[in-house]
N, C-alpha and C. Protein backbone atom coordinates (compact mmCIF):
# COMPACT_ATOMS: atom_id res chain seq x y z
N UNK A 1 9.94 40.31 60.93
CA UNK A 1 9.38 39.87 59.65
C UNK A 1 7.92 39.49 59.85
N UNK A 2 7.11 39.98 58.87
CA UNK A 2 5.97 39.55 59.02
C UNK A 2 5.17 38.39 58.09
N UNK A 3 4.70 37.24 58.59
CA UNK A 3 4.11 36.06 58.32
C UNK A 3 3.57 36.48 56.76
N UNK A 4 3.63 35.75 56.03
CA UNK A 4 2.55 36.53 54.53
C UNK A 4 3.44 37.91 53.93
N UNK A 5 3.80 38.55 54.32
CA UNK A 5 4.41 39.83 53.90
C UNK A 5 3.98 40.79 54.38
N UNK A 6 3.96 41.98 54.46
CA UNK A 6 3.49 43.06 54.85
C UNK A 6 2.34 43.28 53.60
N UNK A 7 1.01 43.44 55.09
CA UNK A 7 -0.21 43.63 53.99
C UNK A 7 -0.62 44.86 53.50
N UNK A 8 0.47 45.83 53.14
CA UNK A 8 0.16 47.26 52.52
C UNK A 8 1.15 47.61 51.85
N UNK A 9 1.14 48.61 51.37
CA UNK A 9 2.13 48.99 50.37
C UNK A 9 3.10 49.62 50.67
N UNK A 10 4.53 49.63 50.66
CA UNK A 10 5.60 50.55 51.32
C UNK A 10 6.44 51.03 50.47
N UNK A 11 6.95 51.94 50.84
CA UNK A 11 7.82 53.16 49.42
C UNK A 11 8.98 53.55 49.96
N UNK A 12 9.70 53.61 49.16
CA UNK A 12 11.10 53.96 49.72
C UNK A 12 11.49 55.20 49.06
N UNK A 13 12.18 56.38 50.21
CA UNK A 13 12.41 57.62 49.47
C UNK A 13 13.87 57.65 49.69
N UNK A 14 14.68 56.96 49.48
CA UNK A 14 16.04 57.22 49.51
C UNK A 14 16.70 58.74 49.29
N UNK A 15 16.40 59.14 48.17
CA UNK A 15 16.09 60.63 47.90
C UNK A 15 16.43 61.51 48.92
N UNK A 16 15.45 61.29 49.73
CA UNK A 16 14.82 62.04 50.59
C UNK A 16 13.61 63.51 49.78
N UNK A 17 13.21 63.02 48.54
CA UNK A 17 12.57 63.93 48.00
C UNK A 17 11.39 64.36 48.72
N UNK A 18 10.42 63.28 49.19
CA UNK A 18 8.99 63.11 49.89
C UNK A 18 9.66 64.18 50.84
N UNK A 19 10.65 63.35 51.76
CA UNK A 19 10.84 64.32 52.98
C UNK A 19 11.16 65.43 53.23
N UNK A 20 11.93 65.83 52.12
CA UNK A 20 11.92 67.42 51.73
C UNK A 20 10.42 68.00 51.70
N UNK A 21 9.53 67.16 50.74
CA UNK A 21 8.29 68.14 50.39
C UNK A 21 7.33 68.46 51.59
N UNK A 22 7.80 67.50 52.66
CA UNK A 22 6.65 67.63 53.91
C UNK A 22 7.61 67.97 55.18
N UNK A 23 8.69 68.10 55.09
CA UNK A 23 9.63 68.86 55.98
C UNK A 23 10.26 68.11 57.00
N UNK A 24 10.32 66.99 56.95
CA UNK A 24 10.69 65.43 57.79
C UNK A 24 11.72 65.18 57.09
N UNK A 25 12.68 65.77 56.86
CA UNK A 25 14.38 64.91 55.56
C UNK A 25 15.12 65.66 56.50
N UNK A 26 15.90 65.27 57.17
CA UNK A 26 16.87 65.54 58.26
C UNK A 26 18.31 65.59 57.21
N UNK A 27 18.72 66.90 56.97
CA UNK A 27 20.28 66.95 55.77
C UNK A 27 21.28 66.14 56.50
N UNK A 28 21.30 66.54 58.22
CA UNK A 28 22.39 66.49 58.33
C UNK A 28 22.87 65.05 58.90
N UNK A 29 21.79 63.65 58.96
CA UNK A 29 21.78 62.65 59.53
C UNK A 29 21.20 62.23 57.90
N UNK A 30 21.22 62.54 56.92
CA UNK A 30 20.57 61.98 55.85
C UNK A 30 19.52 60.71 55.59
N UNK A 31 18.53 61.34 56.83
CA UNK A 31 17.09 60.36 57.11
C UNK A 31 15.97 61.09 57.04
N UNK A 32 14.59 60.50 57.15
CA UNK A 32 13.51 61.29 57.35
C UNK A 32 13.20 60.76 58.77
N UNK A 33 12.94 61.92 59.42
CA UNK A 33 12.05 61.51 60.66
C UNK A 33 10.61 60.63 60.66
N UNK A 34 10.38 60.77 61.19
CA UNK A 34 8.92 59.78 61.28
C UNK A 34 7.83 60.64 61.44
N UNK A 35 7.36 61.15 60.23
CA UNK A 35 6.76 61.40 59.65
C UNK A 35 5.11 60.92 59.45
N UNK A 36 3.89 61.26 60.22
CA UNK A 36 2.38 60.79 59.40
C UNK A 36 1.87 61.70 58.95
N UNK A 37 0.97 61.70 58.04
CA UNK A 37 0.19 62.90 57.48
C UNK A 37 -1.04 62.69 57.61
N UNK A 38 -2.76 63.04 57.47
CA UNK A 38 -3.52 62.65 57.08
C UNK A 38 -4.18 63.49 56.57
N UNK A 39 -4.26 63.08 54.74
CA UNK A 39 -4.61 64.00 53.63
C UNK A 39 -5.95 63.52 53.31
N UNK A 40 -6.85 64.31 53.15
CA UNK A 40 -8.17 63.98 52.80
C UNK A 40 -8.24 63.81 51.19
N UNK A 41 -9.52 63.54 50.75
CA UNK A 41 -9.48 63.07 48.97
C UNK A 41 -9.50 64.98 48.20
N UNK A 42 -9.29 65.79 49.16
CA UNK A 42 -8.98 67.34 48.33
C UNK A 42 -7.48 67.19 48.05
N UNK A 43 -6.83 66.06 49.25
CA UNK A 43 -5.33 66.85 48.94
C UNK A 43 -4.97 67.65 49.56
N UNK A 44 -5.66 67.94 50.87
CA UNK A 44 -5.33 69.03 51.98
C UNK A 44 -5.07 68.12 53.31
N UNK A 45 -3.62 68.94 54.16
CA UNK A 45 -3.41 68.02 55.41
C UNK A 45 -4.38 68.25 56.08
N UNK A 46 -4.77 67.36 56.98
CA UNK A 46 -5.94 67.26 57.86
C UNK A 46 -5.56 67.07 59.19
N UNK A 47 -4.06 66.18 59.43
CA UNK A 47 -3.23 66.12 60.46
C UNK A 47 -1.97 65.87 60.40
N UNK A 48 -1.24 65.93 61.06
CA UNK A 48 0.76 65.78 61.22
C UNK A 48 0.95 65.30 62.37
N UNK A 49 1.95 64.47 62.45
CA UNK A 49 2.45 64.31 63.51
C UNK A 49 4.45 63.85 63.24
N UNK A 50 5.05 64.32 63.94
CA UNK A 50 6.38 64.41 63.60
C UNK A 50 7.31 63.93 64.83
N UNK A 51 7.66 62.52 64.96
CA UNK A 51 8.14 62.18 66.03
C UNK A 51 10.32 61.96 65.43
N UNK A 52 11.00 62.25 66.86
CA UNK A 52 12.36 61.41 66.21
C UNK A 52 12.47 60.15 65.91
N UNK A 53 13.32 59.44 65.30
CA UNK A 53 13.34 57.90 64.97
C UNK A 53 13.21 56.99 66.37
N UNK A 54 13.79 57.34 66.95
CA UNK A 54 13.77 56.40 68.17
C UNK A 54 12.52 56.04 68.63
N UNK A 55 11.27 57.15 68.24
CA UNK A 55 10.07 56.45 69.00
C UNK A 55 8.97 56.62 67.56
N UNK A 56 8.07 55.62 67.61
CA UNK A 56 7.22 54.77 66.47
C UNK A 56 5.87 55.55 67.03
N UNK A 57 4.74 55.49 66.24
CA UNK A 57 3.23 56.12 65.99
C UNK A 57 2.97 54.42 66.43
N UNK A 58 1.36 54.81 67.00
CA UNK A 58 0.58 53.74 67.41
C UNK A 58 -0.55 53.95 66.37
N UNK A 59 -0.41 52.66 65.61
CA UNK A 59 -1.66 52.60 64.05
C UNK A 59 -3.10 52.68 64.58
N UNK A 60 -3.16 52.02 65.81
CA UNK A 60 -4.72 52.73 66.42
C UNK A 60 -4.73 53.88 66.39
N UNK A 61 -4.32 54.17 66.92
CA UNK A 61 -4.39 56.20 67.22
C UNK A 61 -4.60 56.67 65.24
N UNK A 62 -4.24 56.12 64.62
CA UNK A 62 -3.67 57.16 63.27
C UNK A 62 -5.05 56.20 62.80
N UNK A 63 -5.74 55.41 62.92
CA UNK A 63 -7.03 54.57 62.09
C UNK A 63 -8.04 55.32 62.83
N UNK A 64 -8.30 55.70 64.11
CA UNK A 64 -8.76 56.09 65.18
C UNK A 64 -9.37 57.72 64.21
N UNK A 65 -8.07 58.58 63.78
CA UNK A 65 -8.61 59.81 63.77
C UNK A 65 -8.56 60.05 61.84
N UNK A 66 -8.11 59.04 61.42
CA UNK A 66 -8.48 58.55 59.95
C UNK A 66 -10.46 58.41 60.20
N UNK A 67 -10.70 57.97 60.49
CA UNK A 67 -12.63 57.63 61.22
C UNK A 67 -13.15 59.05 61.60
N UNK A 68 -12.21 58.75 62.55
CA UNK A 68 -13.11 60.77 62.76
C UNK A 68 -13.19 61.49 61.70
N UNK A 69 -11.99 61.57 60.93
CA UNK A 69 -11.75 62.81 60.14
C UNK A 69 -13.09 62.33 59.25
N UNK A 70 -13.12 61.20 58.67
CA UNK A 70 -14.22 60.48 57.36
C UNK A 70 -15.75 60.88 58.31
N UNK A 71 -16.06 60.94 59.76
CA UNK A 71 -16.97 60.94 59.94
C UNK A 71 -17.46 62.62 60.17
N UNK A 72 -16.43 63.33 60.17
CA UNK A 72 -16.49 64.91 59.74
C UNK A 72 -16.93 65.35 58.62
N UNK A 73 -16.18 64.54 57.72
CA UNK A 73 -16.23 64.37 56.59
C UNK A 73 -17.65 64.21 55.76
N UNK A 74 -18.23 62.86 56.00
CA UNK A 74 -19.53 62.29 55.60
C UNK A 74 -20.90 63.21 56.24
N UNK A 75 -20.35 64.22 57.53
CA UNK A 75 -21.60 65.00 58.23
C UNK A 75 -21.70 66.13 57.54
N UNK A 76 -20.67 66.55 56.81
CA UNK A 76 -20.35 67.78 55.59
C UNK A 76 -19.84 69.19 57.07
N UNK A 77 -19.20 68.47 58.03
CA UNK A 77 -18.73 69.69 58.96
C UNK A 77 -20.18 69.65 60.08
N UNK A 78 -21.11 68.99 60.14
CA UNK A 78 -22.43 69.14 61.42
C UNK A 78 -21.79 68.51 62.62
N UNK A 79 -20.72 67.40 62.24
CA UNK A 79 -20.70 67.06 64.01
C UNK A 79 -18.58 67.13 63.80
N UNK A 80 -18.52 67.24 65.25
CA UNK A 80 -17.24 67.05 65.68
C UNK A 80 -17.12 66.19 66.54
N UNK A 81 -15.82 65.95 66.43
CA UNK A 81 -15.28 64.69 67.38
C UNK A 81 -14.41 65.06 68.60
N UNK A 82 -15.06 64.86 70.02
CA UNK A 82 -13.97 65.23 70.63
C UNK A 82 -12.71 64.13 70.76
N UNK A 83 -12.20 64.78 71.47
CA UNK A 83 -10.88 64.46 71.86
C UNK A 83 -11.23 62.89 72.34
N UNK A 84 -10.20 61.89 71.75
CA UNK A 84 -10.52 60.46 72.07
C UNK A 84 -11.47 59.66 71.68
N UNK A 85 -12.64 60.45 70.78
CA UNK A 85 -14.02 60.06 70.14
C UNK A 85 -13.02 58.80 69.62
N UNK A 86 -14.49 57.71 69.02
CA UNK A 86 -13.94 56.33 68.63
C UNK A 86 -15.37 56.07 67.91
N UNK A 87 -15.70 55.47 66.90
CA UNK A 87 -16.51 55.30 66.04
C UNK A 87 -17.71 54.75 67.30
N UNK A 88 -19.04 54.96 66.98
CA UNK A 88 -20.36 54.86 68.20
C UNK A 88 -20.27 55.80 69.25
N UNK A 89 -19.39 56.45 69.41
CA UNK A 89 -19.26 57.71 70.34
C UNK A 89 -20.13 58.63 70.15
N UNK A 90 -20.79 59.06 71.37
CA UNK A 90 -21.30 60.82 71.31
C UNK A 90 -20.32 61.51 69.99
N UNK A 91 -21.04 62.18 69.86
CA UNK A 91 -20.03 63.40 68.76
C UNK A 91 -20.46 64.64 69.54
N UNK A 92 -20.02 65.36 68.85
CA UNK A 92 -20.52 67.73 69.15
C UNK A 92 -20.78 68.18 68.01
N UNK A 93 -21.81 68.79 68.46
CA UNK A 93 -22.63 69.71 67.30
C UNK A 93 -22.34 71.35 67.20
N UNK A 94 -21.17 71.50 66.59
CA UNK A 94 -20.62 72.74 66.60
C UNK A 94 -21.62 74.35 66.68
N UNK A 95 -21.03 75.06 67.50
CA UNK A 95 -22.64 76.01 67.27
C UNK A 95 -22.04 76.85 68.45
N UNK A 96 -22.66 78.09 68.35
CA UNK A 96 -22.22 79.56 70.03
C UNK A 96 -23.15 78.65 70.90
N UNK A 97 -23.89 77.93 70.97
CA UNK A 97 -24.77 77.26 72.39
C UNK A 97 -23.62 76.12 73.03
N UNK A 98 -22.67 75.74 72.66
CA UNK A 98 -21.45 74.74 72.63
C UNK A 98 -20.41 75.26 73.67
N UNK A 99 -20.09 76.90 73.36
CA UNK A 99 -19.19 77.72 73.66
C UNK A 99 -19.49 77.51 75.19
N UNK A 100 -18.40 77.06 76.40
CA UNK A 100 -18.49 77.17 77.30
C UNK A 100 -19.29 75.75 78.25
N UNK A 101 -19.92 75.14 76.97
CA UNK A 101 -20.34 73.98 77.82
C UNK A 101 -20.29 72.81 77.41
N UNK A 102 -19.03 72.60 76.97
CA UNK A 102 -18.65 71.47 76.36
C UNK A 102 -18.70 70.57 77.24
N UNK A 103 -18.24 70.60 78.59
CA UNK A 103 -18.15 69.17 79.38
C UNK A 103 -19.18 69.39 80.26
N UNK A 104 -20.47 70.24 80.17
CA UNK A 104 -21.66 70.01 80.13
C UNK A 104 -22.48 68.58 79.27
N UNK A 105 -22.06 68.83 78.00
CA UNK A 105 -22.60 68.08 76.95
C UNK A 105 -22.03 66.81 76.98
N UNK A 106 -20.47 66.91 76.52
CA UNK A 106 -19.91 65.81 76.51
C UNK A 106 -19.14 64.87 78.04
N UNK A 107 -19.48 63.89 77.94
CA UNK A 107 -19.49 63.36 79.12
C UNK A 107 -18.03 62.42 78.71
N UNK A 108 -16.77 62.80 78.36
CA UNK A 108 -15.66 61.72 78.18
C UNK A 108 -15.60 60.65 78.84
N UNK A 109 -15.90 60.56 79.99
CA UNK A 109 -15.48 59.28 80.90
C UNK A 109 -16.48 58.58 81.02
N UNK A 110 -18.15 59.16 80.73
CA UNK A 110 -19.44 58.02 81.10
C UNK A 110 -19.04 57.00 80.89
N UNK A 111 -19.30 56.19 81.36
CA UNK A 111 -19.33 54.48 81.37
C UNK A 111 -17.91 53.82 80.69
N UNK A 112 -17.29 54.43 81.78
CA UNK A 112 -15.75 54.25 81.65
C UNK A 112 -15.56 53.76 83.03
N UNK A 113 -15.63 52.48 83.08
CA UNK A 113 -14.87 52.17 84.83
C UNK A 113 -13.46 52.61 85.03
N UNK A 114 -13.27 53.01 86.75
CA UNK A 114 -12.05 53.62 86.67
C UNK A 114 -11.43 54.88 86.67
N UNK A 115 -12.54 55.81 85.94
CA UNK A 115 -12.60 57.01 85.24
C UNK A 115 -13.75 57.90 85.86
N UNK A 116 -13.19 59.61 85.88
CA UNK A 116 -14.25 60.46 86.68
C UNK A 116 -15.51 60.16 86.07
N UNK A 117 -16.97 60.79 86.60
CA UNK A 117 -17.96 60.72 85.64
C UNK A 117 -18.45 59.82 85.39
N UNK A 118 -18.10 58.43 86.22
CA UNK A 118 -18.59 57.31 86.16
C UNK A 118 -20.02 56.89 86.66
């Protein structure tokens, strides 16, 4: 239980209608799997992820690439995010000069103690 209530909004599809429409409604256990989406303001998926019940999504990870996607978003498609990007991160500047030298450019681990590239 959480202190105050839960500070967002939660929906219940008993139905299983939602889970039909996004392909997560399990007939024969009459549940939805665990299910994230991330739909941009067109209304187009942007990401999925589809785990069994037994194991839960980490809300960093899903706020994490909610940011990226908005900061794709706000560049109108000029920069990309690699893999693990986190808001103040290097980004990539998509382009054929890119092709082949990505971990030329991008340095994942700089100033990461612990980590290659250090």
């Amino acid at each position: 239980m959480v202190q105050g209530g839960v500070p967002f909004h939660m929906a219940s599809d008993q139905a299983g209608n939602v889970g039909r429409a996004y392909g997560v409604w399990d007939e024969g256990q009459g549940i939805e799997l665990r299910g994230r989406f991330i739909i941009d303001p067109d209304g187009i998926i942007q990401a999925m992820e589809l785990l069994t019940p037994p194991v839960g999504h980490k809300l960093a990870e899903t706020i994490r690439q909610v940011q990226a996607y908005q900061h794709v978003r706000n560049t109108g498609g000029k920069e990309a995010m690699p893999a693990g990007w986190e808001p103040g991160r290097p980004t990539l500047t998509p382009g054929s000069d890119l092709v082949g030298k990505v971990w030329e450019v991008w340095k994942p681990f700089h100033g990461m103690t612990g980590r290659p590239g250090v």
